[in-house]
C-alpha atoms as a PDB file:
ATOM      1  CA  UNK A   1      28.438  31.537 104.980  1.00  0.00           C
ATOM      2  CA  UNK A   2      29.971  28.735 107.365  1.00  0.00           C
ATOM      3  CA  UNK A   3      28.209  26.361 108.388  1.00  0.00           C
ATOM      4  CA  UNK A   4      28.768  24.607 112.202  1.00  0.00           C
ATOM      5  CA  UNK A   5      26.977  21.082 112.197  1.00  0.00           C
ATOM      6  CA  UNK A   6      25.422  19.629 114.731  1.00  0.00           C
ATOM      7  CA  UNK A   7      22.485  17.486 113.274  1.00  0.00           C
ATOM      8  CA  UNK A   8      23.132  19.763 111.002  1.00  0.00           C
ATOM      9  CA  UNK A   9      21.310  19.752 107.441  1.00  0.00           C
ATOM     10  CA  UNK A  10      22.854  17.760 104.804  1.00  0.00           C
ATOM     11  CA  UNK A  11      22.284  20.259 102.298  1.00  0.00           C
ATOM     12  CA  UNK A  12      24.655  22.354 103.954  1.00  0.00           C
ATOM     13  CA  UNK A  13      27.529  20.239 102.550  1.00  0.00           C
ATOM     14  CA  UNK A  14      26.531  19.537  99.617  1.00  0.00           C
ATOM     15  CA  UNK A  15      25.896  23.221  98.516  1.00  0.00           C
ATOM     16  CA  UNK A  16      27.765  24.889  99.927  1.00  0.00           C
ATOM     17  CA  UNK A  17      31.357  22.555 101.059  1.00  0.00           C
ATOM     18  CA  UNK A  18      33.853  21.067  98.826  1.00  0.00           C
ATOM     19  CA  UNK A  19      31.319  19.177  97.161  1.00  0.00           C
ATOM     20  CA  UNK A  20      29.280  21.078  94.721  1.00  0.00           C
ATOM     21  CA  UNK A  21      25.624  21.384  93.659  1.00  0.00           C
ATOM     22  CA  UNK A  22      25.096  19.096  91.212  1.00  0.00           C
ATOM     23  CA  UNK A  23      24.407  15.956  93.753  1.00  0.00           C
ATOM     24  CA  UNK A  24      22.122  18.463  95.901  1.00  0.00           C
ATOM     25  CA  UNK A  25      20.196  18.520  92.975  1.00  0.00           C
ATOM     26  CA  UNK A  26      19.805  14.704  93.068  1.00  0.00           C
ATOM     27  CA  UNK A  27      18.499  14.465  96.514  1.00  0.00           C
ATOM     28  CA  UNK A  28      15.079  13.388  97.699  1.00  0.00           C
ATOM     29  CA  UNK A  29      14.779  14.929 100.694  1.00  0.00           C
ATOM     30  CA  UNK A  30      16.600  18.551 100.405  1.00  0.00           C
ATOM     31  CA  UNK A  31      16.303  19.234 104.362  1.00  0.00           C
ATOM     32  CA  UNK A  32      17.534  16.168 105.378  1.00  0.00           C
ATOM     33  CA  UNK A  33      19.835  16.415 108.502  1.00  0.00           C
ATOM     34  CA  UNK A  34      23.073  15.251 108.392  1.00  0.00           C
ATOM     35  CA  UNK A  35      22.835  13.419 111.393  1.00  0.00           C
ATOM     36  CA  UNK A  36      19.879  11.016 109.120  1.00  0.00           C
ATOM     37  CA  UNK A  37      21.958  11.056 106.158  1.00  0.00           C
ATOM     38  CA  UNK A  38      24.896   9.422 108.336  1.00  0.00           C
ATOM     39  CA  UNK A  39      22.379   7.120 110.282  1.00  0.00           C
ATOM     40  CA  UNK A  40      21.066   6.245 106.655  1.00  0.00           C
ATOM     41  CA  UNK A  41      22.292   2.354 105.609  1.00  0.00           C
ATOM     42  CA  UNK A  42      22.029   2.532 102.182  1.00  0.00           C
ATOM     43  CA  UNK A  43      23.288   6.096 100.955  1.00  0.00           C
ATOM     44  CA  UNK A  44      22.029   5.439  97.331  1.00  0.00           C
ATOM     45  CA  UNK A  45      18.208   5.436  98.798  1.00  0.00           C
ATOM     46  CA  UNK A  46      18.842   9.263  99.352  1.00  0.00           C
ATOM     47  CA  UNK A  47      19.063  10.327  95.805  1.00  0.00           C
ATOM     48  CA  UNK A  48      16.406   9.878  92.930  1.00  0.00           C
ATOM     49  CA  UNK A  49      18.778   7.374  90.558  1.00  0.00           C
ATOM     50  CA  UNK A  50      20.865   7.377  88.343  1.00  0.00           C
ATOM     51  CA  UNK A  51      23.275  10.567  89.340  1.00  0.00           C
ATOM     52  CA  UNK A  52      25.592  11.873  86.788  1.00  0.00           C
ATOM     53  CA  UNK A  53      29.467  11.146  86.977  1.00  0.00           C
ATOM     54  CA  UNK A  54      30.235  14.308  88.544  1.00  0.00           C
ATOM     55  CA  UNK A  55      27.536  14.521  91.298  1.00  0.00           C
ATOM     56  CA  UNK A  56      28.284  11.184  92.173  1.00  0.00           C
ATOM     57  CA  UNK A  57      32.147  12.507  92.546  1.00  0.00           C
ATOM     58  CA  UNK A  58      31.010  15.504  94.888  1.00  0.00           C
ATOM     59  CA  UNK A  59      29.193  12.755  96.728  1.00  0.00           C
ATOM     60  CA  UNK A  60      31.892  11.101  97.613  1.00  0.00           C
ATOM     61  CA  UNK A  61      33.822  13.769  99.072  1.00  0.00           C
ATOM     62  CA  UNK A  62      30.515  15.228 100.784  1.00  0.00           C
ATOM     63  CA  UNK A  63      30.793  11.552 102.505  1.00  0.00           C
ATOM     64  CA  UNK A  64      34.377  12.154 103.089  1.00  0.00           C
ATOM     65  CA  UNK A  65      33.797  15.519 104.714  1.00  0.00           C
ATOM     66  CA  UNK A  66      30.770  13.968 107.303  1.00  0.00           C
ATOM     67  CA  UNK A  67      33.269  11.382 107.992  1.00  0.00           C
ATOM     68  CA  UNK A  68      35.408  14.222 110.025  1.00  0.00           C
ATOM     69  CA  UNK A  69      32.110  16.017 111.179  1.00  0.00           C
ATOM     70  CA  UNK A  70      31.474  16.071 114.648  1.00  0.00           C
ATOM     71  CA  UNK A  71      27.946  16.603 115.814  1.00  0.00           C
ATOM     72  CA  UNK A  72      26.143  17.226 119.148  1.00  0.00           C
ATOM     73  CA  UNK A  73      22.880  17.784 120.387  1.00  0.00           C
ATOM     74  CA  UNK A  74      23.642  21.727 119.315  1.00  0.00           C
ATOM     75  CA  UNK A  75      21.127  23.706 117.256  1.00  0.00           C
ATOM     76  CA  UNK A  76      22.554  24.645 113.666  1.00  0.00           C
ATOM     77  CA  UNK A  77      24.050  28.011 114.026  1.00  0.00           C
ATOM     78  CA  UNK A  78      24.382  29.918 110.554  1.00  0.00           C
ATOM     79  CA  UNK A  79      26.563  32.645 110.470  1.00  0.00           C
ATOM     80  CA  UNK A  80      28.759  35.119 107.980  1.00  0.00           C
ATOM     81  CA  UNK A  81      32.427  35.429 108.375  1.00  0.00           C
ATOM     82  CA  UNK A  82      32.012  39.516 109.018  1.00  0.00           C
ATOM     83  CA  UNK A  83      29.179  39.139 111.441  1.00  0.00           C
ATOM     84  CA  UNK A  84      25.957  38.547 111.951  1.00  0.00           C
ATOM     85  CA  UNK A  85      24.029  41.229 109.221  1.00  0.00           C
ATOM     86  CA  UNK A  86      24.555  39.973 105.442  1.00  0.00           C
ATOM     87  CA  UNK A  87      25.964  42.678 103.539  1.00  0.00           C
ATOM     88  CA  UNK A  88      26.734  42.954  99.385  1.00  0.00           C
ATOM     89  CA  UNK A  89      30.175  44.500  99.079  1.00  0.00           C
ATOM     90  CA  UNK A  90      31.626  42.293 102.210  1.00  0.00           C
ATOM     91  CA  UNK A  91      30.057  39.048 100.526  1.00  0.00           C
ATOM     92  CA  UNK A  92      31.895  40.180  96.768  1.00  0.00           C
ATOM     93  CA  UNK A  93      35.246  40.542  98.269  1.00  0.00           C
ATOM     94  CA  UNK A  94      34.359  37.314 100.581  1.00  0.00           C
ATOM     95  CA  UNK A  95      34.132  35.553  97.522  1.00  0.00           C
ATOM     96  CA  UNK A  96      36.096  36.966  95.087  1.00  0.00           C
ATOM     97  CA  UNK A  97      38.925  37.513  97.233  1.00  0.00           C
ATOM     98  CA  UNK A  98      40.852  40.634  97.311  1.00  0.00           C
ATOM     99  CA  UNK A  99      44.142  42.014  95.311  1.00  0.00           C
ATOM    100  CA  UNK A 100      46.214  44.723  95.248  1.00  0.00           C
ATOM    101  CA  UNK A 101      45.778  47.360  92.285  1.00  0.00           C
ATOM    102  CA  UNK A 102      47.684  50.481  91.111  1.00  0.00           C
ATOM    103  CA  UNK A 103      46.356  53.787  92.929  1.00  0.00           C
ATOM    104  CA  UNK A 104      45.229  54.901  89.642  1.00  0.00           C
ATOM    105  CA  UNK A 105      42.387  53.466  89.426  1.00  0.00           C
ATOM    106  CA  UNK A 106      40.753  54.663  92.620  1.00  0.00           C
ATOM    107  CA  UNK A 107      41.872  58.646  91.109  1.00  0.00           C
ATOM    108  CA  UNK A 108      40.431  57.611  88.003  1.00  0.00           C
ATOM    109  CA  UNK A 109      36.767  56.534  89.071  1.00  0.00           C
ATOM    110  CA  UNK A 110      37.064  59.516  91.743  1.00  0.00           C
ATOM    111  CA  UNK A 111      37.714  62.317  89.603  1.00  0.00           C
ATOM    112  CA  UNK A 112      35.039  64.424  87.967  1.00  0.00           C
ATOM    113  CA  UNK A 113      35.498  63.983  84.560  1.00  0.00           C
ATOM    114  CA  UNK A 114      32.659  62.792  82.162  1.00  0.00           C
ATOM    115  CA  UNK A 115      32.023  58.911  82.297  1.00  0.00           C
ATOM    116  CA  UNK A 116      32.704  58.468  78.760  1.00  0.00           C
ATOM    117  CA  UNK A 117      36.686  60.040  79.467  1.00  0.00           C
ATOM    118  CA  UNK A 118      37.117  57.712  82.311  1.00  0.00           C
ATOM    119  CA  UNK A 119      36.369  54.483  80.381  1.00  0.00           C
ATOM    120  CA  UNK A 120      38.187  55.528  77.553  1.00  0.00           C
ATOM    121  CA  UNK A 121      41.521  56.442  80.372  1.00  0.00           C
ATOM    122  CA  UNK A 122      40.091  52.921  81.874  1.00  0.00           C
ATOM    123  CA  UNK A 123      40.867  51.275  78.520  1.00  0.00           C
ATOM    124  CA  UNK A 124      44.070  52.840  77.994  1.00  0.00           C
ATOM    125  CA  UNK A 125      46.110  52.096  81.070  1.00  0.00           C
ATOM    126  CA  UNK A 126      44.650  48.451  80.639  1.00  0.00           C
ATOM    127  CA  UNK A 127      46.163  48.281  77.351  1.00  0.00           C
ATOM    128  CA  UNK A 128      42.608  47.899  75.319  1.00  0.00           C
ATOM    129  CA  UNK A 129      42.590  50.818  73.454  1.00  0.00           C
ATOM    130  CA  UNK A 130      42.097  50.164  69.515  1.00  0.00           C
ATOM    131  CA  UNK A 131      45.225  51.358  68.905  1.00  0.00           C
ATOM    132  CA  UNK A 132      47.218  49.685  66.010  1.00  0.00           C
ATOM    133  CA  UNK A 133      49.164  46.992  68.151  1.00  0.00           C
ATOM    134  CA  UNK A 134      45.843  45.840  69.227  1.00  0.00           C
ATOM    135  CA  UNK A 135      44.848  45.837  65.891  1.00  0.00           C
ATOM    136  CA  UNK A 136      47.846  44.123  64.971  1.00  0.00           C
ATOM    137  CA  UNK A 137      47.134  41.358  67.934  1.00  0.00           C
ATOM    138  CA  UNK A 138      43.832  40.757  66.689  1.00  0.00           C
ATOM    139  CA  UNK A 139      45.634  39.880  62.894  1.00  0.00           C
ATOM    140  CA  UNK A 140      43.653  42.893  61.409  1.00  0.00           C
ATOM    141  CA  UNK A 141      45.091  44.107  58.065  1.00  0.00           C
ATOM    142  CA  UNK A 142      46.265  47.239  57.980  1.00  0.00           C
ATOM    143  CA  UNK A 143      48.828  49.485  55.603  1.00  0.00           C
ATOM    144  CA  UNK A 144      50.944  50.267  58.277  1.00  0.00           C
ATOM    145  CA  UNK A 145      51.002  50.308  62.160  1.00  0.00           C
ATOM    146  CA  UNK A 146      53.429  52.571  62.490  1.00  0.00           C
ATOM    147  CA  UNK A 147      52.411  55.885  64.787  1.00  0.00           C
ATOM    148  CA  UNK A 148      50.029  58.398  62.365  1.00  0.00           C
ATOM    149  CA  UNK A 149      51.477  61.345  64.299  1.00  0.00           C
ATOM    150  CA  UNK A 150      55.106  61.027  63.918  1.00  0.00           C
ATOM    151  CA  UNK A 151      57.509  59.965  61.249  1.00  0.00           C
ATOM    152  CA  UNK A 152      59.909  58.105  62.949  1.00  0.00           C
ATOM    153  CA  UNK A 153      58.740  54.434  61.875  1.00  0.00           C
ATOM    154  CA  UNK A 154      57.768  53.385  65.628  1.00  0.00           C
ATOM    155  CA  UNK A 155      54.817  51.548  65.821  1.00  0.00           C
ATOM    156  CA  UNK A 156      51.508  52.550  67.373  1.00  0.00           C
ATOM    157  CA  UNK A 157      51.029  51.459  71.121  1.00  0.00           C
ATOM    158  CA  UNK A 158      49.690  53.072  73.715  1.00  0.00           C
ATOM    159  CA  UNK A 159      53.161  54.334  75.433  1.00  0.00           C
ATOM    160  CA  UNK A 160      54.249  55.477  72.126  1.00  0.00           C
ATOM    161  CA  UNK A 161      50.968  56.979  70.475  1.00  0.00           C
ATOM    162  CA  UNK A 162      50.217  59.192  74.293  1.00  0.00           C
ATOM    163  CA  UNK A 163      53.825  59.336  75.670  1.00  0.00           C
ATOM    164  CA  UNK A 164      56.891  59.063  73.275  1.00  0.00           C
ATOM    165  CA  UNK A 165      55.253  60.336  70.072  1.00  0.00           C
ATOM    166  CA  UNK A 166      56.507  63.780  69.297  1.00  0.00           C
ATOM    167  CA  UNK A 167      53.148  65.380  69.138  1.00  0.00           C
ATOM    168  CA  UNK A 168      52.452  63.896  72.393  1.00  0.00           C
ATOM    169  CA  UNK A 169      55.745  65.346  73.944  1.00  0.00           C
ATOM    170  CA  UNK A 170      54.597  68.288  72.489  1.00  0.00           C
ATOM    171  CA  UNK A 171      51.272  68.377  74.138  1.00  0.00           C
ATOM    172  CA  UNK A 172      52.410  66.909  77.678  1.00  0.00           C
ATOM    173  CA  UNK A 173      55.479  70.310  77.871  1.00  0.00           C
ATOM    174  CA  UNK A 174      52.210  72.327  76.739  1.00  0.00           C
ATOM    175  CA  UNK A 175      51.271  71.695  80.716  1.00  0.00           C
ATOM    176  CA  UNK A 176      55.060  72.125  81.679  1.00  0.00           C
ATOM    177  CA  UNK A 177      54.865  68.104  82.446  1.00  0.00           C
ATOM    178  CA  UNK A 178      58.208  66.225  80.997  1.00  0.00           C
ATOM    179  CA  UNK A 179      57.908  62.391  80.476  1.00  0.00           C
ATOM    180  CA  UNK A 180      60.874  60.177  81.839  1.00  0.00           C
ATOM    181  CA  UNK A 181      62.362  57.734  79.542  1.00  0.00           C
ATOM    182  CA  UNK A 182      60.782  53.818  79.381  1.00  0.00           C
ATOM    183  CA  UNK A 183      57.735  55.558  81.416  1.00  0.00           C
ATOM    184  CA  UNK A 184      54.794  53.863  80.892  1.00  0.00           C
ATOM    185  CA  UNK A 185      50.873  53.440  82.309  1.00  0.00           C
ATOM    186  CA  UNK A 186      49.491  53.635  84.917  1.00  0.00           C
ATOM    187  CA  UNK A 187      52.875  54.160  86.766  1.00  0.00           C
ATOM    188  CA  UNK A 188      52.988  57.352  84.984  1.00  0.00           C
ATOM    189  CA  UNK A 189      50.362  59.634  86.256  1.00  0.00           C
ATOM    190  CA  UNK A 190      52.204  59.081  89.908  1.00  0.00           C
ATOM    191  CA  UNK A 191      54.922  61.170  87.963  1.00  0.00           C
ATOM    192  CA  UNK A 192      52.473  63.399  86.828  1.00  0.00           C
ATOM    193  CA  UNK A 193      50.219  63.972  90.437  1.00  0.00           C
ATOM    194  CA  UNK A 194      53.723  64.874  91.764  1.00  0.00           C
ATOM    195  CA  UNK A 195      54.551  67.137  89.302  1.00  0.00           C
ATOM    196  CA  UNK A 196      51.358  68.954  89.000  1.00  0.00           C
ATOM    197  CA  UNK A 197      51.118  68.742  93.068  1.00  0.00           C
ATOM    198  CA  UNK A 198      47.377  69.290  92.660  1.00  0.00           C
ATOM    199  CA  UNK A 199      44.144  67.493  93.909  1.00  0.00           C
ATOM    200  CA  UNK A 200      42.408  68.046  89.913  1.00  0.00           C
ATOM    201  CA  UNK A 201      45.563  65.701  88.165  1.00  0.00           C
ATOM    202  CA  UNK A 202      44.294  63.081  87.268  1.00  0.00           C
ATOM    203  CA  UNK A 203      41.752  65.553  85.018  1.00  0.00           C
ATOM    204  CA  UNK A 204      45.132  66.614  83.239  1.00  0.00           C
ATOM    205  CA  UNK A 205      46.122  63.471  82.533  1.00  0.00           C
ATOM    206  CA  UNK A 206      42.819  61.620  81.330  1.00  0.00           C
ATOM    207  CA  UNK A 207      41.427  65.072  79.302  1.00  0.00           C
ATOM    208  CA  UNK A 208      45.470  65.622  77.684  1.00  0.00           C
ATOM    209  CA  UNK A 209      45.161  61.480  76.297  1.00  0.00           C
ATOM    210  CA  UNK A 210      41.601  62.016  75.185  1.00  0.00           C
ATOM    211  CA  UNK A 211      43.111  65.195  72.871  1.00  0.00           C
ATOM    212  CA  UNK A 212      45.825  63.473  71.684  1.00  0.00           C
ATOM    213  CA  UNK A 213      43.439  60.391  70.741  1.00  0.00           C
ATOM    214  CA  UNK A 214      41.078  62.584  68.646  1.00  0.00           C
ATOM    215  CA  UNK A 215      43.564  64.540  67.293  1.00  0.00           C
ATOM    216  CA  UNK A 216      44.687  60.910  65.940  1.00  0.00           C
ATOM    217  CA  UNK A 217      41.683  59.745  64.668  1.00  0.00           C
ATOM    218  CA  UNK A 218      40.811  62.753  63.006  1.00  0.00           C
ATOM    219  CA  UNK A 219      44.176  62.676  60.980  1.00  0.00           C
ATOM    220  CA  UNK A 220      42.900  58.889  59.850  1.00  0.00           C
ATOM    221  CA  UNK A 221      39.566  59.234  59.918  1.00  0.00           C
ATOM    222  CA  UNK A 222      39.000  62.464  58.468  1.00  0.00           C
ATOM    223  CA  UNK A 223      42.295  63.690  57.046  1.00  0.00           C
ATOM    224  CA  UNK A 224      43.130  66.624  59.534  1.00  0.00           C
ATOM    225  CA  UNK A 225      46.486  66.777  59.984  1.00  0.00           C
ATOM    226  CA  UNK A 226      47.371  67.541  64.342  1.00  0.00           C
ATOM    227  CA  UNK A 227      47.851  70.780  65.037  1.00  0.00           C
ATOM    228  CA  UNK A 228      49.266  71.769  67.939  1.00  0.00           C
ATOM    229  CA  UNK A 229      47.113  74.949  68.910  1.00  0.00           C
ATOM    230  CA  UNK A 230      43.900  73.164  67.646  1.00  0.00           C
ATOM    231  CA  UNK A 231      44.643  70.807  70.585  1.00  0.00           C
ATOM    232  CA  UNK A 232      45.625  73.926  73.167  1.00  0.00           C
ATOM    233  CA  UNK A 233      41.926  75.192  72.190  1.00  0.00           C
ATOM    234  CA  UNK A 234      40.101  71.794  72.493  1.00  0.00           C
ATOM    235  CA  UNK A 235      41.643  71.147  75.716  1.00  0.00           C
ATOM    236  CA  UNK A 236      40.663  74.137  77.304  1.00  0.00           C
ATOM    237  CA  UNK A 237      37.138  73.705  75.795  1.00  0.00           C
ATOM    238  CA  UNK A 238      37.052  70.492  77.941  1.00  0.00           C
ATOM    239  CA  UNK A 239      38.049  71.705  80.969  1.00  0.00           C
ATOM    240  CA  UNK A 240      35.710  74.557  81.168  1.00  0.00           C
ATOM    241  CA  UNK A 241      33.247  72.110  80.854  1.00  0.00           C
ATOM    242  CA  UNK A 242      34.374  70.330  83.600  1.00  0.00           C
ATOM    243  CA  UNK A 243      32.982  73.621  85.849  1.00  0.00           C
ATOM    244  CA  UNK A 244      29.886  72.195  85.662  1.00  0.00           C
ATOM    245  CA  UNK A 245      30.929  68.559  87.020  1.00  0.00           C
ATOM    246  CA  UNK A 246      33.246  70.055  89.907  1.00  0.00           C
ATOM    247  CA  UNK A 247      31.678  70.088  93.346  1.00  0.00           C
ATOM    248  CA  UNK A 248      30.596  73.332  94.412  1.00  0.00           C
ATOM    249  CA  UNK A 249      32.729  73.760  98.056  1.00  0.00           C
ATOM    250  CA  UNK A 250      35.607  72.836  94.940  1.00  0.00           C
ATOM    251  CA  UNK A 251      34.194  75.404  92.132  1.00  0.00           C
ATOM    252  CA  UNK A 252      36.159  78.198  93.436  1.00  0.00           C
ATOM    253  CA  UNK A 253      39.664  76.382  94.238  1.00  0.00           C
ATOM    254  CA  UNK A 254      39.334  74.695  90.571  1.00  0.00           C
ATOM    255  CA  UNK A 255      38.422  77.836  88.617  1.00  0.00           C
ATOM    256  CA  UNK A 256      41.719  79.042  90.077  1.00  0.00           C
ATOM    257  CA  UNK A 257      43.849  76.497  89.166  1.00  0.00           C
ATOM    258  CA  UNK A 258      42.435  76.409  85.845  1.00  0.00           C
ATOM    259  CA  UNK A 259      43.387  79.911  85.106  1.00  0.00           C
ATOM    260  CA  UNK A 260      46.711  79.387  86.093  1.00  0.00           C
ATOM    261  CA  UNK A 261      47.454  75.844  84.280  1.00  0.00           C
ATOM    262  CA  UNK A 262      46.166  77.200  81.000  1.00  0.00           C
END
């Protein structure tokens, strides 16, 4: 919200300019125009005394900034930098400013898979999965971090553990998908929604990592060593229930492509 003064209110500055809210809090008169603050002598008999360090810092530069201010005989006009009608989502990105991000996110949050698969894909291409090089980060004792599910000595991130690790290879060619060498997250499911050249991809990808993560934990937690076709049968379990998540105009075109993929 920008204010234009013109016997403007003083308040205006001082909550929302440069100078902060901590000397608004100070003042005796919280309407006062800044055309009477300005006309005021004494600037000390505005505020209830004493004033802490920093509000009497952002009073200084609220002085500084009426200095420059022009004002006229014009009403206060209060306005928002998209218009005249206050909306949420404009005044987030107004003040949190806006950045570029990876397309994968928007296919993640779009797709229909169950909420607890897309913060666990959310996790993993943000590198926050418990995996043992988190672990490791957070100086948590282990045995080993080396990767459960192979025995080549590599240790356990999340490239390796759902991209390089043998099982994983083995799981990803299960789909007919190959995985390019030094490939990582999230640039890797572009790779994969061009291979698979189909609008349910990004179900592949996020339902394939959440198989190869339980069939990790349950070789820790419980002892079961991966299998291969236990995984072939899990995954397919998951995406039938997917059916009931898929839009219905989509049911027909995704009970298709289903039958062909597995």
């Amino acid at each position: 919200m920008v204010p234009q003064l013109c016997y403007g209110r003083i308040n205006g500055i001082i909550r929302h300019g440069k100078s902060g809210y901590q000397s608004y809090t100070h003042a005796k008169n919280k309407s006062i125009s800044a055309k009477s603050a300005l006309e005021q002598e004494d600037v000390n008999q505005l505020f209830h005394l004493p004033i802490s360090e920093i509000a009497f810092g952002q009073l200084q530069r609220a002085q500084q900034d009426l200095k420059v201010t022009q004002l006229n005989e014009n009403k206060d006009i209060w306005k928002f930098n998209w218009g005249s009608r206050f909306q949420s989502p404009k005044a987030y990105k107004e003040l949190i400013g806006h950045s570029q991000i990876h397309n994968t996110y928007k296919w993640l949050w779009d797709c229909f898979c169950q909420p607890k698969h897309k913060v666990f894909f959310w996790l993993l291409i943000k590198d926050r999965l418990s995996t043992r090089n988190i672990l490791k980060r957070k100086n948590m004792v282990l045995d080993s971090y080396n990767c459960v599910l192979c025995n080549e000595n590599v240790e356990e991130t999340v490239e390796h553990l759902f991209l390089h690790c043998n099982f994983a290879t083995q799981c990803w060619n299960f789909l007919n998908l190959d995985i390019p060498s030094n490939s990582d997250f999230p640039d890797i499911v572009v790779h994969f929604k061009s291979t698979l050249q189909s609008q349910f991809f990004m179900m592949v990808v996020i339902l394939m990592c959440w198989t190869i993560w339980l069939a990790r934990n349950d070789l820790i937690f419980k002892g079961i060593p991966a299998n291969l076709g236990t995984s072939k049968s899990f995954l397919c379990k998951e995406f039938l229930l997917l059916m009931h998540r898929v839009k219905p105009s989509l049911s027909v075109a995704f009970d298709q492509w289903l039958q062909a993929l597995v």
